[in-house]
PDB file of N, CA and C in Angstrom:
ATOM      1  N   UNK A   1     -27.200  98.326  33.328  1.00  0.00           N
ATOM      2  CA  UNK A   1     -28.536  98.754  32.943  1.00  0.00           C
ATOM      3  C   UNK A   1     -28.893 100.080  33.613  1.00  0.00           C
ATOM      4  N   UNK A   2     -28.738 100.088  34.856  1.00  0.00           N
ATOM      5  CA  UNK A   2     -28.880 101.080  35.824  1.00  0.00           C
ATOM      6  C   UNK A   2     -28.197 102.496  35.050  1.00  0.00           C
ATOM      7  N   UNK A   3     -26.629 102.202  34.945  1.00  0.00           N
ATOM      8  CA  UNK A   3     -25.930 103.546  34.299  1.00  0.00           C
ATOM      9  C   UNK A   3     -26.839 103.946  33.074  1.00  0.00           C
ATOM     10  N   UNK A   4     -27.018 102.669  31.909  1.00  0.00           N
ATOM     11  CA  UNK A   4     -27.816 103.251  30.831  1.00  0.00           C
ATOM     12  C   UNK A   4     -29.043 103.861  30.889  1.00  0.00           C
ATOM     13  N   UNK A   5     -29.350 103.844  31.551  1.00  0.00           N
ATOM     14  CA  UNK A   5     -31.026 104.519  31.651  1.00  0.00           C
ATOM     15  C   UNK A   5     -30.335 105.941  32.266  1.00  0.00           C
ATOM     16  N   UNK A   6     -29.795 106.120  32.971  1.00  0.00           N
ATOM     17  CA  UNK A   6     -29.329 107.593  33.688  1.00  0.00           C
ATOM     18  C   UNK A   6     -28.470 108.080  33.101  1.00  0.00           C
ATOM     19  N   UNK A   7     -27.831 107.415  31.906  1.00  0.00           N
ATOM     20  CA  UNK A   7     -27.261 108.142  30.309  1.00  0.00           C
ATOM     21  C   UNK A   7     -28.220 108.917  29.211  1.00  0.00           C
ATOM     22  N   UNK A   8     -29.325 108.140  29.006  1.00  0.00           N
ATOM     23  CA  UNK A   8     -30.199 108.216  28.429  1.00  0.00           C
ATOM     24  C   UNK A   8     -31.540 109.212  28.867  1.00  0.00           C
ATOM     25  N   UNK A   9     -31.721 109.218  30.609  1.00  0.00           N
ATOM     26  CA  UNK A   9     -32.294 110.734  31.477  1.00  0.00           C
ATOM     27  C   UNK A   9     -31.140 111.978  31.197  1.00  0.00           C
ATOM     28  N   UNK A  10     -30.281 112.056  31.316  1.00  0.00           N
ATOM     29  CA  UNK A  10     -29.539 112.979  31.041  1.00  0.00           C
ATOM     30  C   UNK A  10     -29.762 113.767  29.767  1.00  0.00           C
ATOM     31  N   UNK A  11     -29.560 112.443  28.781  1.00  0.00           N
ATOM     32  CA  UNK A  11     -29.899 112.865  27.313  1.00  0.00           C
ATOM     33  C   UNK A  11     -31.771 113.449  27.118  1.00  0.00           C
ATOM     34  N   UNK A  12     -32.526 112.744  27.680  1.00  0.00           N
ATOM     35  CA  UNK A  12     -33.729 113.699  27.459  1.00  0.00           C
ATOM     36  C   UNK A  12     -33.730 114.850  28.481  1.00  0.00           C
ATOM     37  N   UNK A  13     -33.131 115.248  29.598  1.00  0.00           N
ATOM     38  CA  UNK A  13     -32.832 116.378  30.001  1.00  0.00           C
ATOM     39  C   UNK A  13     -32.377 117.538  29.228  1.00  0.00           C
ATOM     40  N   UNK A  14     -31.483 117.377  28.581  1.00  0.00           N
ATOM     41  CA  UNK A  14     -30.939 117.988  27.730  1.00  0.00           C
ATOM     42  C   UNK A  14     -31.383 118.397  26.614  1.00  0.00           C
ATOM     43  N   UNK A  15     -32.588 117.655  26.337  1.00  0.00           N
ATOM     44  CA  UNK A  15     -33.220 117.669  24.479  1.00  0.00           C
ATOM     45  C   UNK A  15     -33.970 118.611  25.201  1.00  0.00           C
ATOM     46  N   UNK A  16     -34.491 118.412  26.406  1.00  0.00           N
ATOM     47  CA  UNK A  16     -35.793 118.723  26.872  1.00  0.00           C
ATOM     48  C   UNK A  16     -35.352 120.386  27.030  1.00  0.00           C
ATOM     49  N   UNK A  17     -34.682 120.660  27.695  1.00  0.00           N
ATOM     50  CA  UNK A  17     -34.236 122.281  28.169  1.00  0.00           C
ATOM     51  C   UNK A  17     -33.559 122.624  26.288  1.00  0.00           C
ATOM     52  N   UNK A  18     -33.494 122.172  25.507  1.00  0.00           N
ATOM     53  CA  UNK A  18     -33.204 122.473  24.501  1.00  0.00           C
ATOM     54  C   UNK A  18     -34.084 123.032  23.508  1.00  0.00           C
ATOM     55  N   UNK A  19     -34.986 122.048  23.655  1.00  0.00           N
ATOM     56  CA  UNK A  19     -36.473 121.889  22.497  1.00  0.00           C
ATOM     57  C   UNK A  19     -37.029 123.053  23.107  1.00  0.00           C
ATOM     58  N   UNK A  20     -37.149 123.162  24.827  1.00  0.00           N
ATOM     59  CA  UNK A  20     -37.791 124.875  25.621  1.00  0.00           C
ATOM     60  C   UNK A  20     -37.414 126.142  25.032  1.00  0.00           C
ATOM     61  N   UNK A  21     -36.083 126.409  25.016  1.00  0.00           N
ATOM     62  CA  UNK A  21     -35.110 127.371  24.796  1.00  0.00           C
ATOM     63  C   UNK A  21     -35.109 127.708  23.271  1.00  0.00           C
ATOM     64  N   UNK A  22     -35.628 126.839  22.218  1.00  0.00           N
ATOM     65  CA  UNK A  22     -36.075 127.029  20.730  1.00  0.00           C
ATOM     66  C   UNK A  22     -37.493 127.159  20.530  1.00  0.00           C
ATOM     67  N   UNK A  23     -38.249 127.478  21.542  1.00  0.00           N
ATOM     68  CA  UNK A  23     -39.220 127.918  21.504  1.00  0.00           C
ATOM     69  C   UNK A  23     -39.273 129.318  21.236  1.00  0.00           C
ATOM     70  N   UNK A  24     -40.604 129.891  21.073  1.00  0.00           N
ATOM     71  CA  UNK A  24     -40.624 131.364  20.711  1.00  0.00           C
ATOM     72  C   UNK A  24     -41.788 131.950  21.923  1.00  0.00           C
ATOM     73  N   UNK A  25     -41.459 132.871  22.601  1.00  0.00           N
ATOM     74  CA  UNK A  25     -42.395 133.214  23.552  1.00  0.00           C
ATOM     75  C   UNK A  25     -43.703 133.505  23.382  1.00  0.00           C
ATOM     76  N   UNK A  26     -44.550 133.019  23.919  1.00  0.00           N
ATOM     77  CA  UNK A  26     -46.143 133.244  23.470  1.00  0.00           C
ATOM     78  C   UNK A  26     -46.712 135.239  23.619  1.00  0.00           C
ATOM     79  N   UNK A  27     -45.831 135.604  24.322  1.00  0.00           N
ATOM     80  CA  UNK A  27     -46.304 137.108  25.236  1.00  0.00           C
ATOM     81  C   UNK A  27     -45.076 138.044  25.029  1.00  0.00           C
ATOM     82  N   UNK A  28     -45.981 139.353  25.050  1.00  0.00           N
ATOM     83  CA  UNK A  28     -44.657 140.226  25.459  1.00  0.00           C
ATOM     84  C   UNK A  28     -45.245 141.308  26.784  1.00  0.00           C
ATOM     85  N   UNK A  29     -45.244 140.175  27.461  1.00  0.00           N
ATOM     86  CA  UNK A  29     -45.940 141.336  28.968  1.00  0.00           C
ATOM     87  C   UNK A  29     -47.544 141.601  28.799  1.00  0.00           C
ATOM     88  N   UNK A  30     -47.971 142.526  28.787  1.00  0.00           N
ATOM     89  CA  UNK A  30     -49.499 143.117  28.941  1.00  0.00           C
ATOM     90  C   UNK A  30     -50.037 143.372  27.475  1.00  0.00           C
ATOM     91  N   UNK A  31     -49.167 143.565  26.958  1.00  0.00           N
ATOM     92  CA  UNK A  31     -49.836 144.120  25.711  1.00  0.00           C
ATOM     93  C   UNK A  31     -49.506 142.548  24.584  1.00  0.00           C
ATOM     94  N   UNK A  32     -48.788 141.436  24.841  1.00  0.00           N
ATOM     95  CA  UNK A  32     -48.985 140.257  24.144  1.00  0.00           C
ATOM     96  C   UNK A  32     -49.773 139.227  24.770  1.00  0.00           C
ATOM     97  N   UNK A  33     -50.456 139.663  25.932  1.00  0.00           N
ATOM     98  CA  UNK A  33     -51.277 139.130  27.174  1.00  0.00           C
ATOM     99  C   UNK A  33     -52.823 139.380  26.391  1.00  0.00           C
ATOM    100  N   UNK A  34     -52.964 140.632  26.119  1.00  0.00           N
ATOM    101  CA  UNK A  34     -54.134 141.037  25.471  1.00  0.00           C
ATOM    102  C   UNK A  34     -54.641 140.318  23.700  1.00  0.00           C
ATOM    103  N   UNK A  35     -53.050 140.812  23.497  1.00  0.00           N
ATOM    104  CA  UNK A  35     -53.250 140.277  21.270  1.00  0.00           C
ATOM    105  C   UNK A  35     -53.510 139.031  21.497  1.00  0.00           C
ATOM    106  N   UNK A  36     -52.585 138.372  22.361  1.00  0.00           N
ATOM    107  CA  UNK A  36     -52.332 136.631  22.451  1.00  0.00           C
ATOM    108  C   UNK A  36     -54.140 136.312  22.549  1.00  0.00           C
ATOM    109  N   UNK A  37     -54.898 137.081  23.507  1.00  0.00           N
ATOM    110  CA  UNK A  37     -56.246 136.587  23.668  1.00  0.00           C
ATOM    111  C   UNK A  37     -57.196 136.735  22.667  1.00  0.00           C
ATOM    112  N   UNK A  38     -57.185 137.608  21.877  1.00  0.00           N
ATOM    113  CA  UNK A  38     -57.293 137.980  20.709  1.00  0.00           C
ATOM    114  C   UNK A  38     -57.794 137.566  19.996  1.00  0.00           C
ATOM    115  N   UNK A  39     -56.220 137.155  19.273  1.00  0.00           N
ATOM    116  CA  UNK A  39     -55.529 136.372  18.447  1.00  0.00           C
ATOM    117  C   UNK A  39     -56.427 134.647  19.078  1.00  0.00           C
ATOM    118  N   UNK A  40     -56.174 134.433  19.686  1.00  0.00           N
ATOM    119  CA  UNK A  40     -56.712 132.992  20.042  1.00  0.00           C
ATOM    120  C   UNK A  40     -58.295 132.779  19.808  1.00  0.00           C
ATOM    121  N   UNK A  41     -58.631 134.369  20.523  1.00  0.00           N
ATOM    122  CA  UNK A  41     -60.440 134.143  20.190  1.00  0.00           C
ATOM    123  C   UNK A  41     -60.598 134.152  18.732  1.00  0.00           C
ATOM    124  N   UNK A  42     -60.113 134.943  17.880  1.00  0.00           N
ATOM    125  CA  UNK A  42     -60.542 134.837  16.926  1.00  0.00           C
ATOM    126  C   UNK A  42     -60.041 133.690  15.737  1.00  0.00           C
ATOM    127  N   UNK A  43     -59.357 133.164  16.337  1.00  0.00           N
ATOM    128  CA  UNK A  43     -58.585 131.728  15.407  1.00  0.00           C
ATOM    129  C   UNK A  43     -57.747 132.234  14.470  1.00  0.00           C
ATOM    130  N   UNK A  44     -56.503 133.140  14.844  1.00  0.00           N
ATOM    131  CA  UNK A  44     -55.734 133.561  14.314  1.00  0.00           C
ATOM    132  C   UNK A  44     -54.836 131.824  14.780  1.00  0.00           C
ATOM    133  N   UNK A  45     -53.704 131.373  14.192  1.00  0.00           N
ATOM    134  CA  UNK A  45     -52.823 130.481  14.077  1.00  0.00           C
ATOM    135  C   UNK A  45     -51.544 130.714  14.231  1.00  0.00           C
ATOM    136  N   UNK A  46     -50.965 130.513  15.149  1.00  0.00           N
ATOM    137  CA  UNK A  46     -49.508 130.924  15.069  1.00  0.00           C
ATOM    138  C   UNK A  46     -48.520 129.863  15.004  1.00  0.00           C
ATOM    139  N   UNK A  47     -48.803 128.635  15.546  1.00  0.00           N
ATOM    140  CA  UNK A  47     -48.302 127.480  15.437  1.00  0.00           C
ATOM    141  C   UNK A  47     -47.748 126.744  14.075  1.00  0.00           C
ATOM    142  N   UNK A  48     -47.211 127.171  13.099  1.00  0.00           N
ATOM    143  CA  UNK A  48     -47.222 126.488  11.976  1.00  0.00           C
ATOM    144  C   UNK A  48     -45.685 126.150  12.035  1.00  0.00           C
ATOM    145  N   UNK A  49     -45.173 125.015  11.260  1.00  0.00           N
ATOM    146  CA  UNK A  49     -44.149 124.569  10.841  1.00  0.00           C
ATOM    147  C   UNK A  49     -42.856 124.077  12.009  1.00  0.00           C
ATOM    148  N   UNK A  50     -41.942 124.825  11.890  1.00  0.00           N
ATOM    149  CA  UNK A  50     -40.738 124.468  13.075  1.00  0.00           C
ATOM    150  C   UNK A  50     -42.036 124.903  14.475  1.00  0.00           C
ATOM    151  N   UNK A  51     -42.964 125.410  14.974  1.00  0.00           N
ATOM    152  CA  UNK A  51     -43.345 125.900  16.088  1.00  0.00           C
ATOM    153  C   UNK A  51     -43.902 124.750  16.223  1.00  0.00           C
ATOM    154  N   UNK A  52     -45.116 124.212  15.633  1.00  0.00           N
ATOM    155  CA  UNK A  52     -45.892 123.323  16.148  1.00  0.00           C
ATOM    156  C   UNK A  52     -45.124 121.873  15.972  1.00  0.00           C
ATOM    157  N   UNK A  53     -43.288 121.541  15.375  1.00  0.00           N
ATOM    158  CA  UNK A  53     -42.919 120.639  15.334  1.00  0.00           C
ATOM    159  C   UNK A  53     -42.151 120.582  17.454  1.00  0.00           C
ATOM    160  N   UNK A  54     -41.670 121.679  17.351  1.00  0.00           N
ATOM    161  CA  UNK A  54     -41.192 122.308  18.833  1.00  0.00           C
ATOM    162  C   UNK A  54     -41.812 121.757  19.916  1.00  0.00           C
ATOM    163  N   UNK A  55     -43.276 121.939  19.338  1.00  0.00           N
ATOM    164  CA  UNK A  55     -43.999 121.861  20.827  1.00  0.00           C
ATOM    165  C   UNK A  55     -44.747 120.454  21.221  1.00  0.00           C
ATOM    166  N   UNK A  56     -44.731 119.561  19.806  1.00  0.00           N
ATOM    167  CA  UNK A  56     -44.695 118.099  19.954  1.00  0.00           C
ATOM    168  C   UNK A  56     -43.774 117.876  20.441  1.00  0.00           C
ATOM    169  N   UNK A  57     -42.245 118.662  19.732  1.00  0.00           N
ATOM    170  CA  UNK A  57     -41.105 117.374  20.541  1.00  0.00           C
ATOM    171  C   UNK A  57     -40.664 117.860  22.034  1.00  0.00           C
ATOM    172  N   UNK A  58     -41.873 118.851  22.669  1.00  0.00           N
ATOM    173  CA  UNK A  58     -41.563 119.178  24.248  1.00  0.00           C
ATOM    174  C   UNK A  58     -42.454 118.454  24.579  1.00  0.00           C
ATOM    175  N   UNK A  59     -43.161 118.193  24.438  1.00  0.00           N
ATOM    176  CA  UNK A  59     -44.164 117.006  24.925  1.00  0.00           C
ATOM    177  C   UNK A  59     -43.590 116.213  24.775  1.00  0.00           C
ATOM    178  N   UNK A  60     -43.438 115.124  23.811  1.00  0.00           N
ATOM    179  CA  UNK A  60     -42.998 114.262  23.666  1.00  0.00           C
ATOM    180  C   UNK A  60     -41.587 114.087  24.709  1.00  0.00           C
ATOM    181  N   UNK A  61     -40.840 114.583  25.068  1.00  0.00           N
ATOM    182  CA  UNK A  61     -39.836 114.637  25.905  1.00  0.00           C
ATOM    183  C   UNK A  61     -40.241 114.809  27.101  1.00  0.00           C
ATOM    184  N   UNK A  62     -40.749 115.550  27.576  1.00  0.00           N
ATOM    185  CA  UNK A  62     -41.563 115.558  28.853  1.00  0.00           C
ATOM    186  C   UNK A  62     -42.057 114.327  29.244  1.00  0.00           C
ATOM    187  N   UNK A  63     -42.692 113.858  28.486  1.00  0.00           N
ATOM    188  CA  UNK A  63     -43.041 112.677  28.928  1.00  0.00           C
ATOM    189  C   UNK A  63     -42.536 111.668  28.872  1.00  0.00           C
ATOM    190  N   UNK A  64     -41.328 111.179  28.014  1.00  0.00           N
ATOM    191  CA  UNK A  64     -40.337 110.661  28.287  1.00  0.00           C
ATOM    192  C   UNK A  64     -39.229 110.641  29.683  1.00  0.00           C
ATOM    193  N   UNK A  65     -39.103 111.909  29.689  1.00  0.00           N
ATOM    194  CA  UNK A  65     -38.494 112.271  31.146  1.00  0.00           C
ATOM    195  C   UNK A  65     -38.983 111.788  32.572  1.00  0.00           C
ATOM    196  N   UNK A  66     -40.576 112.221  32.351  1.00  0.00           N
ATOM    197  CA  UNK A  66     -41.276 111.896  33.384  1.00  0.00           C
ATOM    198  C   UNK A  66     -41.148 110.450  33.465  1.00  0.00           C
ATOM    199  N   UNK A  67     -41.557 109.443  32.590  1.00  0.00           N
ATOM    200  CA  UNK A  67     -41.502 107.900  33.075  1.00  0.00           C
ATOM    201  C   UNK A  67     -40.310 107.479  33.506  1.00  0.00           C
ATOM    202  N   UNK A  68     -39.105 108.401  32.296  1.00  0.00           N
ATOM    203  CA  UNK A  68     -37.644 107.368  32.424  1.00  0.00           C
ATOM    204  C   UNK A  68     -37.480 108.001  34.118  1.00  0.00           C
ATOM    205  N   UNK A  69     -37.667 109.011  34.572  1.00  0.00           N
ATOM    206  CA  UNK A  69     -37.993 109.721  35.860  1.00  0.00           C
ATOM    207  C   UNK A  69     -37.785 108.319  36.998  1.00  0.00           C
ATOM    208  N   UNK A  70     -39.213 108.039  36.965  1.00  0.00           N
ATOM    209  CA  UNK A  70     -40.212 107.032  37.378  1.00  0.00           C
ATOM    210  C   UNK A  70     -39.332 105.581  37.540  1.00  0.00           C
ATOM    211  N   UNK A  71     -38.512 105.653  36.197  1.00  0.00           N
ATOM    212  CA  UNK A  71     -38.620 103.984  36.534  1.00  0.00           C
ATOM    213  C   UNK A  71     -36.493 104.031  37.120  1.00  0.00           C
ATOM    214  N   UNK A  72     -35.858 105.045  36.382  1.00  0.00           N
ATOM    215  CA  UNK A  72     -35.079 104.881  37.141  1.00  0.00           C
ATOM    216  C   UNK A  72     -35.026 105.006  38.739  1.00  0.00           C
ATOM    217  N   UNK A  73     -35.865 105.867  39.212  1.00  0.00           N
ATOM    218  CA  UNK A  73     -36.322 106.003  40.785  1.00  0.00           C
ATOM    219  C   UNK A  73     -36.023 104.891  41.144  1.00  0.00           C
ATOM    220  N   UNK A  74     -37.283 104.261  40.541  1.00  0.00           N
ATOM    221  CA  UNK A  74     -37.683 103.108  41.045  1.00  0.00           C
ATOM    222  C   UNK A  74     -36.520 101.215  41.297  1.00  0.00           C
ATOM    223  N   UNK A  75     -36.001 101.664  40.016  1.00  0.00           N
ATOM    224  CA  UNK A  75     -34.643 100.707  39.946  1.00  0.00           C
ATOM    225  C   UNK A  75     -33.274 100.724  41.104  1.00  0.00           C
ATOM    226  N   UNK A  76     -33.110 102.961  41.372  1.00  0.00           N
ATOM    227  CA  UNK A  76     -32.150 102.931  42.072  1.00  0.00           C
ATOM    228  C   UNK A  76     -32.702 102.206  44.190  1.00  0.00           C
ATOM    229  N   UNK A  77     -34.063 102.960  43.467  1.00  0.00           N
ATOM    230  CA  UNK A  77     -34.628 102.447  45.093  1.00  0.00           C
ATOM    231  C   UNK A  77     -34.853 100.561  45.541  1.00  0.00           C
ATOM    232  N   UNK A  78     -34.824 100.199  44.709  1.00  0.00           N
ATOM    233  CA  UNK A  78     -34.697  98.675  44.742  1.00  0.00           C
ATOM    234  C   UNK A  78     -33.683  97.990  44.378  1.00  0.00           C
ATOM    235  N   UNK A  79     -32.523  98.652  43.955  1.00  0.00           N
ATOM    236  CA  UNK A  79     -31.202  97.864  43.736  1.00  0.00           C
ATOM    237  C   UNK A  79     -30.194  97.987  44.840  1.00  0.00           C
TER     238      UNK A  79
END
């Protein structure tokens, strides 16, 4: 049980630095620092389609990570 769960952290490690790295950068320094604010005040949208599917499935993994985190800790520290 122990190995499977730290098969399975590995594997959302991996989705996780994956799903990051297919992201698209929000900025380009000072001058995407400024549009980005912009752009946001005025309800411009940039999030559509593969982006806003991206950034559910980094959440969604994140927080997966974080518990499976948590409970394998917790298994290796009590076994």
């Amino acid at each position: 049980m122990e190995i499977a769960m730290k098969i399975l952290l590995i594997i959302f490690s991996i989705g996780l630095i994956a799903a990051v790295l297919l992201q698209k950068g929000k900025s380009a320094g000072l001058s995407g620092a400024i549009t980005g604010g912009a752009e946001h005040l005025f309800g411009k949208q940039k999030a559509r389609g593969l982006d806003l599917f991206l950034q559910r499935l980094t959440v969604g993994l994140a927080v997966g990570f974080f518990i499976l985190s948590l409970i394998v800790a917790y298994v290796v520290g009590n076994g």
